[in-house]
Protein backbone atom coordinates (compact mmCIF):
# COMPACT_ATOMS: atom_id res chain seq x y z
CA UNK A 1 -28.27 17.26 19.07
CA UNK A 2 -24.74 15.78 18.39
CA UNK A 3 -22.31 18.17 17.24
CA UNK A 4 -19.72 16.78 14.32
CA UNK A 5 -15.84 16.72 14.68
CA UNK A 6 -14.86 18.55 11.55
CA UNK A 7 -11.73 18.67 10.20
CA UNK A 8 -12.21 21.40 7.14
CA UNK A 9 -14.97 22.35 5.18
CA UNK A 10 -14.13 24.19 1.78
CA UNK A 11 -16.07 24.51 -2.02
CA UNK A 12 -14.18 22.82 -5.07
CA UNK A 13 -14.96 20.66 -7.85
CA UNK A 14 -15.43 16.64 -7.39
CA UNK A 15 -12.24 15.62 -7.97
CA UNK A 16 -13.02 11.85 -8.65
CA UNK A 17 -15.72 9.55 -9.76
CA UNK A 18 -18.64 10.15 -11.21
CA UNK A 19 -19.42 13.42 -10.05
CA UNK A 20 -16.14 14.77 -11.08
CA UNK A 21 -15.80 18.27 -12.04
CA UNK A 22 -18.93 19.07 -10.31
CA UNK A 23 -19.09 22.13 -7.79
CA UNK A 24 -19.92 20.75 -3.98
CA UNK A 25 -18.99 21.79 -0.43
CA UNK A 26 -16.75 19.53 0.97
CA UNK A 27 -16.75 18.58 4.45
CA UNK A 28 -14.25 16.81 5.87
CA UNK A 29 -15.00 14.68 9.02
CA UNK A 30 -12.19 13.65 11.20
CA UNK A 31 -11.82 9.76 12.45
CA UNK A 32 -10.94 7.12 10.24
CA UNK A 33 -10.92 3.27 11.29
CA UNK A 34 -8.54 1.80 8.25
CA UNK A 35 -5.80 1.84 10.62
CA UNK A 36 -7.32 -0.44 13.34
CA UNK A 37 -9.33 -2.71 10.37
CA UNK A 38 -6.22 -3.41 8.95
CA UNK A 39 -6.81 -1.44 5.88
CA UNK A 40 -4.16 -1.64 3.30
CA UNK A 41 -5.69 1.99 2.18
CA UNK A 42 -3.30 3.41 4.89
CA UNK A 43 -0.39 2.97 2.88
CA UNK A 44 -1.53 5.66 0.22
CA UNK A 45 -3.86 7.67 2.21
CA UNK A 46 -3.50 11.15 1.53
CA UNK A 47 -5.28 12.50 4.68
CA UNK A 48 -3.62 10.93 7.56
CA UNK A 49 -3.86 13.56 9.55
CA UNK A 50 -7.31 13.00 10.16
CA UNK A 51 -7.42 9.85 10.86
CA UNK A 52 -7.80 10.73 15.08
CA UNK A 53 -11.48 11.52 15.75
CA UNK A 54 -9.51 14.15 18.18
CA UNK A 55 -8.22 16.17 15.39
CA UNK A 56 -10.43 19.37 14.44
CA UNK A 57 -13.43 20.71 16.10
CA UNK A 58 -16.89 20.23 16.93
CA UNK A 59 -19.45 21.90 14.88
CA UNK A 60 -23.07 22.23 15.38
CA UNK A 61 -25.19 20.70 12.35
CA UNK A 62 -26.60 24.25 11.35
CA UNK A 63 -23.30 26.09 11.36
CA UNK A 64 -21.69 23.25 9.21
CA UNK A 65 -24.91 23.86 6.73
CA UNK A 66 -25.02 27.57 7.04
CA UNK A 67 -21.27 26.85 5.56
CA UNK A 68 -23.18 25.28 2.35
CA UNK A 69 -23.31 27.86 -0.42
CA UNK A 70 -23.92 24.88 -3.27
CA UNK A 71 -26.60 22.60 -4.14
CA UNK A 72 -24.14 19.74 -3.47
CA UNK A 73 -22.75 18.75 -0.05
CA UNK A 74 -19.74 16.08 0.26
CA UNK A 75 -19.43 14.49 3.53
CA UNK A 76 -15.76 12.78 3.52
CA UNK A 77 -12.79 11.92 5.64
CA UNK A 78 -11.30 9.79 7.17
CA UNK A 79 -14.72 7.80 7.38
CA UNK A 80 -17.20 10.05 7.93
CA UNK A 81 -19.95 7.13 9.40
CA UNK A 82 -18.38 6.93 12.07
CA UNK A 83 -19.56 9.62 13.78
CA UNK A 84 -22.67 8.05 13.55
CA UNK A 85 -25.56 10.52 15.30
CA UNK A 86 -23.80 13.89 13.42
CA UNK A 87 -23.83 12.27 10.37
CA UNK A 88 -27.74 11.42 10.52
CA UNK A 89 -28.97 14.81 12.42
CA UNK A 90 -27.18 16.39 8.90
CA UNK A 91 -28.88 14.28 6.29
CA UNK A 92 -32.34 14.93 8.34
CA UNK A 93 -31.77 18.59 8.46
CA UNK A 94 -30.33 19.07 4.73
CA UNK A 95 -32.87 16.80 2.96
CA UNK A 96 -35.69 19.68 4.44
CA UNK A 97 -33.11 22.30 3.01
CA UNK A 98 -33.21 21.15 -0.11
CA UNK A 99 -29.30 19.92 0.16
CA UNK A 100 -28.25 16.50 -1.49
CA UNK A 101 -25.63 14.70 0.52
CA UNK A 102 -23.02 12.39 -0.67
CA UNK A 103 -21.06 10.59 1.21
CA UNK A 104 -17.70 9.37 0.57
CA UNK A 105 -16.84 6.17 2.69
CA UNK A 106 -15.07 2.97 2.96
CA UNK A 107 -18.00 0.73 3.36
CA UNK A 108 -17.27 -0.67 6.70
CA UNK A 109 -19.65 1.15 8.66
CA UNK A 110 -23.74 0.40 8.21
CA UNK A 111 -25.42 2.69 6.60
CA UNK A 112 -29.00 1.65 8.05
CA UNK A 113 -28.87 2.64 11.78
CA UNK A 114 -27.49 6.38 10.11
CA UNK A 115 -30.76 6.46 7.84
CA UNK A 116 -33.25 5.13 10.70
CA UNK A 117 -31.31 7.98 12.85
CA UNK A 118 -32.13 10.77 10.30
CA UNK A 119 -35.54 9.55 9.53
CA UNK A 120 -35.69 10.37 13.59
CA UNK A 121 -33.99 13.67 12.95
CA UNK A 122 -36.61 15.15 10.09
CA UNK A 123 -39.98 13.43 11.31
CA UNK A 124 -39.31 15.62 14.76
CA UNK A 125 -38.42 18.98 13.02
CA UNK A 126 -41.59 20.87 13.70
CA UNK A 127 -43.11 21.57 9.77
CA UNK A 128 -41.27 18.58 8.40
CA UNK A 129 -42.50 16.67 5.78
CA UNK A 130 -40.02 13.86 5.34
CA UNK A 131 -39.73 11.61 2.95
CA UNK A 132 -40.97 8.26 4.91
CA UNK A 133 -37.25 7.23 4.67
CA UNK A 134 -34.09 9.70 4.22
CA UNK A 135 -31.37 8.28 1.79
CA UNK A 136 -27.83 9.87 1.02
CA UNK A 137 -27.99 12.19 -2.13
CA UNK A 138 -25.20 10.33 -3.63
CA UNK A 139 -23.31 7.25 -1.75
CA UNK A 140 -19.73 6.23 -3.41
CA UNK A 141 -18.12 3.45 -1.92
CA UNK A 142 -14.44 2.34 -2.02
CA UNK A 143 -13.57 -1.12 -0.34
CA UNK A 144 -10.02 -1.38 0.95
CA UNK A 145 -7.99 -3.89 0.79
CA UNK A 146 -6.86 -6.85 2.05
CA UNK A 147 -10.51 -7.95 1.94
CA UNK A 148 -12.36 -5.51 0.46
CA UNK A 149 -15.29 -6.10 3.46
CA UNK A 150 -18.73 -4.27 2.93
CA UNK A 151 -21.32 -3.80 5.60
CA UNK A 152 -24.28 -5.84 4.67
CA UNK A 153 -27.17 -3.12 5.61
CA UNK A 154 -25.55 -1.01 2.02
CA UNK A 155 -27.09 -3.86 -0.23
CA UNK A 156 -28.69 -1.97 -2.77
CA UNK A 157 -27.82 1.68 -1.78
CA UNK A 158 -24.39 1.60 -3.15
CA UNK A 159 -24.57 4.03 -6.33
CA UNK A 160 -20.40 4.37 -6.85
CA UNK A 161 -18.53 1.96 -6.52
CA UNK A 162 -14.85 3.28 -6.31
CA UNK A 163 -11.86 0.75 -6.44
CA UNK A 164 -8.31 1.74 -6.58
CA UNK A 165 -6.06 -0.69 -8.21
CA UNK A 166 -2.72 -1.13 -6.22
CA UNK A 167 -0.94 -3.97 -5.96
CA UNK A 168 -3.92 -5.73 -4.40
CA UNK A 169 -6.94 -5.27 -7.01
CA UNK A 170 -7.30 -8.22 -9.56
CA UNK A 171 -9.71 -8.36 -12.18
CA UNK A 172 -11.69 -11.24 -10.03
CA UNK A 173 -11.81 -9.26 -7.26
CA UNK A 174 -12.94 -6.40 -8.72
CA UNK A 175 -15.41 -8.65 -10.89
CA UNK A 176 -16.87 -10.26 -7.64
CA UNK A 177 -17.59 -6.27 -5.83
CA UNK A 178 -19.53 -5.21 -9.07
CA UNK A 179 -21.63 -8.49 -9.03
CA UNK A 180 -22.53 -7.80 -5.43
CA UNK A 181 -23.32 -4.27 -6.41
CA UNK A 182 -25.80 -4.37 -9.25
CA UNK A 183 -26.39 -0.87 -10.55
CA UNK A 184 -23.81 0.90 -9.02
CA UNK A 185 -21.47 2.62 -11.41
CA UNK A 186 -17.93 0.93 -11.16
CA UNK A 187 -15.31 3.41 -11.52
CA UNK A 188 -11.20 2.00 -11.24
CA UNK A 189 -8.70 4.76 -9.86
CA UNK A 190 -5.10 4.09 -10.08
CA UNK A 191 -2.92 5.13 -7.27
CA UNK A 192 -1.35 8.54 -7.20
CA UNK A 193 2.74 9.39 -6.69
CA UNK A 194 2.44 10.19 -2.91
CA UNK A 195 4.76 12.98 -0.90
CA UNK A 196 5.07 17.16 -1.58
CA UNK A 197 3.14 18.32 -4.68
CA UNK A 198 5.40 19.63 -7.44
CA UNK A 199 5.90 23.43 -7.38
CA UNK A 200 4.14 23.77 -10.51
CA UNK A 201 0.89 21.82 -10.38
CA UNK A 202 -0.17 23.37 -6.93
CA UNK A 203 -1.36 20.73 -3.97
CA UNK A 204 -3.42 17.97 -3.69
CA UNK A 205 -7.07 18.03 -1.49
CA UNK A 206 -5.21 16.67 1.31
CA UNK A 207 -3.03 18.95 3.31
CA UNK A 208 0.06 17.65 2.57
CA UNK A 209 -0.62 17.79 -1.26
CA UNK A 210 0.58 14.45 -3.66
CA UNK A 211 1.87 14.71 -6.98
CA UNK A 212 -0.36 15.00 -10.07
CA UNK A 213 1.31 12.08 -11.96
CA UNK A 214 -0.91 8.46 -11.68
CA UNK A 215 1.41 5.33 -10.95
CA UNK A 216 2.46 3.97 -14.04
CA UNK A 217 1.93 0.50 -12.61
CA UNK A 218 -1.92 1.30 -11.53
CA UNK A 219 -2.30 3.11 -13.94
CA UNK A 220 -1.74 0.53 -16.79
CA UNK A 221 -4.13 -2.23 -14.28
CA UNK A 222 -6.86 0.57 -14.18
CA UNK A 223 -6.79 1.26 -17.54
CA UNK A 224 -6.67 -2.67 -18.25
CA UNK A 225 -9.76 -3.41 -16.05
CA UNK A 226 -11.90 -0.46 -17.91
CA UNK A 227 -10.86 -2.19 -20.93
CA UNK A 228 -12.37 -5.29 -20.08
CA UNK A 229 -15.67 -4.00 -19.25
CA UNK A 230 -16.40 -0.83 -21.35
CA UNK A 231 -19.66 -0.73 -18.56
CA UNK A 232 -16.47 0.82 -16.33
CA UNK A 233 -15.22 3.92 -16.28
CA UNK A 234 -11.72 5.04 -15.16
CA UNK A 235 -11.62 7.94 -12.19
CA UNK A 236 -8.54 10.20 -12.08
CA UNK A 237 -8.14 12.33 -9.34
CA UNK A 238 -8.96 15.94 -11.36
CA UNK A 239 -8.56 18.26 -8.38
CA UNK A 240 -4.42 16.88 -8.31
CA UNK A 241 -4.19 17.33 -12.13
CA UNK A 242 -6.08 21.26 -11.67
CA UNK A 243 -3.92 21.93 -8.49
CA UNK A 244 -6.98 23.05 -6.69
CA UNK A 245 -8.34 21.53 -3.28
């Protein structure tokens, strides 16, 4: 049984996406490999401090899911695949407790040695009746620049696809990652002002807080991409706007 390295695990809304302003337990995984990809992500990140798979501590898989009080369980980071055998022991045990788990990741990491892992997991759970392959509850995926570079194995498991639009996110780019992900819904995020939260609209989910005011900049290209195909949606970041985590 492999323990995960947990940074925080708390109960808010969904902040972003499509999800957003639904109740879920967060948990927040520590590691992050945008720094050593190259990842232009790292230059807005608001959770740097768990970037180093040394930061937090290990949990066992049923204390993390005794921590689950809601039907909705949001495994995030850093990039939460990474820790690879945690990750699928979790989705193995929670699909047989009746817990749907999304999972918040960059994309780099393939999904289908995690799956083939849990599958593993549930099958040897004495009483388990599996489904003959586990899924995630809910999988929203946000490519990072400068390449935007997904894993192959999520071809056709991709249900939210999450694209920020900084300086690097063009219509064609953003064209060509919703053609390769047929079915997922597309949802454009502008960037957020970055550093201390003002006093008055609390702090942001990551520890340091961020400011609850969009980038004017991103915000006009986000709002200019949704425009352009209504089939789009555009994703603030709610829990920044509520002050909440």
């Amino acid at each position: 049984m492999a323990p995960l390295r947990v940074l925080e695990i708390f109960h808010s809304l969904q902040g972003e996406g499509y999800w957003s302003g639904v109740p879920m337990t967060f948990v927040r995984l520590a590691g992050c490999n945008a720094a050593e990809l190259g990842l232009g992500c790292t230059a807005w990140c608001d959770t740097p401090a768990g970037w180093a798979l040394d930061e937090g501590e290990d949990r066992e898989i049923g204390e993390v899911l005794s921590a689950v009080t809601l039907p909705r369980l949001c495994l995030t980071g850093g990039e939460p695949l990474l820790q690879t055998g945690g990750v699928a022991e979790l989705i193995g045990e929670a699909e047989q407790r009746g817990i749907r788990v999304h999972v918040e990741t960059n994309g780099t990491v393939d999904p289908l040695p995690i799956l083939e892992l849990a599958r593993d997991y549930a099958t040897a759970r004495p009483g388990a009746t599996p489904r003959p392959f586990p899924e995630f509850g809910w999988a929203a995926v946000s490519p990072k620049p400068p390449d935007y570079a997904v894993a192959p194995g999520w071809a056709g498991l991709v249900d939210e696809l999450k694209l920020v639009a900084d300086e690097h996110l063009d219509a064609a780019t953003a064209e060509r990652l919703a053609a390769a992900n047929l079915g997922a819904f597309v949802c454009i995020q502008p960037l957020y002002a970055q550093g201390p939260a003002p006093p008055d609209c609390g702090s942001g989910r990551g520890p340091d807080g961020a400011g609850a005011a969009p980038q004017r900049t991103s915000s006009e290209r986000a709002v200019e991409l949704v425009m352009r195909h209504p089939e789009w949606r555009l994703s603030l970041q709610l829990h920044k706007h509520l002050g909440i985590r």
